[in-house]
Protein backbone atom coordinates (compact mmCIF):
# COMPACT_ATOMS: atom_id res chain seq x y z
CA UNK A 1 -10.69 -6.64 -35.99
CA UNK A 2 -10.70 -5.85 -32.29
CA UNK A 3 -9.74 -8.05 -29.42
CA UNK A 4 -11.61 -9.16 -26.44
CA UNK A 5 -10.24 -6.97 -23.51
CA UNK A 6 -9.11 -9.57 -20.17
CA UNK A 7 -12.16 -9.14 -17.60
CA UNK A 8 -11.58 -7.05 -14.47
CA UNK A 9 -9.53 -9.06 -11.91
CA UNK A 10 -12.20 -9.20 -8.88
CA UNK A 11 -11.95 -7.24 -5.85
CA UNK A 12 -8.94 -7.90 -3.43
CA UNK A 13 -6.94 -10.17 -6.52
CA UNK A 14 -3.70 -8.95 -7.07
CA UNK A 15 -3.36 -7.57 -10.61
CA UNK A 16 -0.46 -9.60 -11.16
CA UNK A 17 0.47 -13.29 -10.30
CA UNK A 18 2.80 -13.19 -7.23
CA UNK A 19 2.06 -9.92 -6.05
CA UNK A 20 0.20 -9.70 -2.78
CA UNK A 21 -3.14 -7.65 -3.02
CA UNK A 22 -3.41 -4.13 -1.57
CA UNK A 23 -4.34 -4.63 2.11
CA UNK A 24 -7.81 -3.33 3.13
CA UNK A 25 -8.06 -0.30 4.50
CA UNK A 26 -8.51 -0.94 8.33
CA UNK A 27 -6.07 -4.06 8.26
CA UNK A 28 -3.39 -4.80 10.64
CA UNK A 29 -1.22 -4.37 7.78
CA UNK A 30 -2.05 -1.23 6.91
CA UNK A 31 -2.78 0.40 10.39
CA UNK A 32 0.80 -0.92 11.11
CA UNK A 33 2.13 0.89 7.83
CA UNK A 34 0.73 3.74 8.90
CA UNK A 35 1.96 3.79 12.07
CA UNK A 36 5.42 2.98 10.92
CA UNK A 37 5.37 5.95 7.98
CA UNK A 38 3.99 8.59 11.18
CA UNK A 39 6.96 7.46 13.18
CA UNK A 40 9.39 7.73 10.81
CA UNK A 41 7.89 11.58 9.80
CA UNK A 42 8.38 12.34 13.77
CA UNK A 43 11.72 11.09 13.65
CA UNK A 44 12.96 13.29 10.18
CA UNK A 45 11.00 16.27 11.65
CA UNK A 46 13.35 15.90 15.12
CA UNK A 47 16.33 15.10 12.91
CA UNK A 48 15.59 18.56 10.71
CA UNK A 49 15.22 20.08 14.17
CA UNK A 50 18.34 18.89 15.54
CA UNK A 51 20.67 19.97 12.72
């Protein structure tokens, strides 16, 4: 006997309740991210530079 598989969660629903959904990719959230992560990479490269 086999069991009916869930359907697929549609587009933009979290995959679990409570989580927040992946941001899209041009959001504010994610251009922000993104900034954030190339800032911080400057900032270890200086650091390695410094030591």
């Amino acid at each position: 006997m086999t069991t009916p598989t869930p359907p697929d969660p549609s587009p933009g629903e979290p995959d679990e309740p409570g989580e927040p959904g992946e941001p899209d990719e041009e959001s504010p959230q994610m251009r922000s991210l993104r900034a954030r992560v190339t800032e911080e990479n400057r900032l270890r490269r200086w650091l390695r530079r410094a030591i």
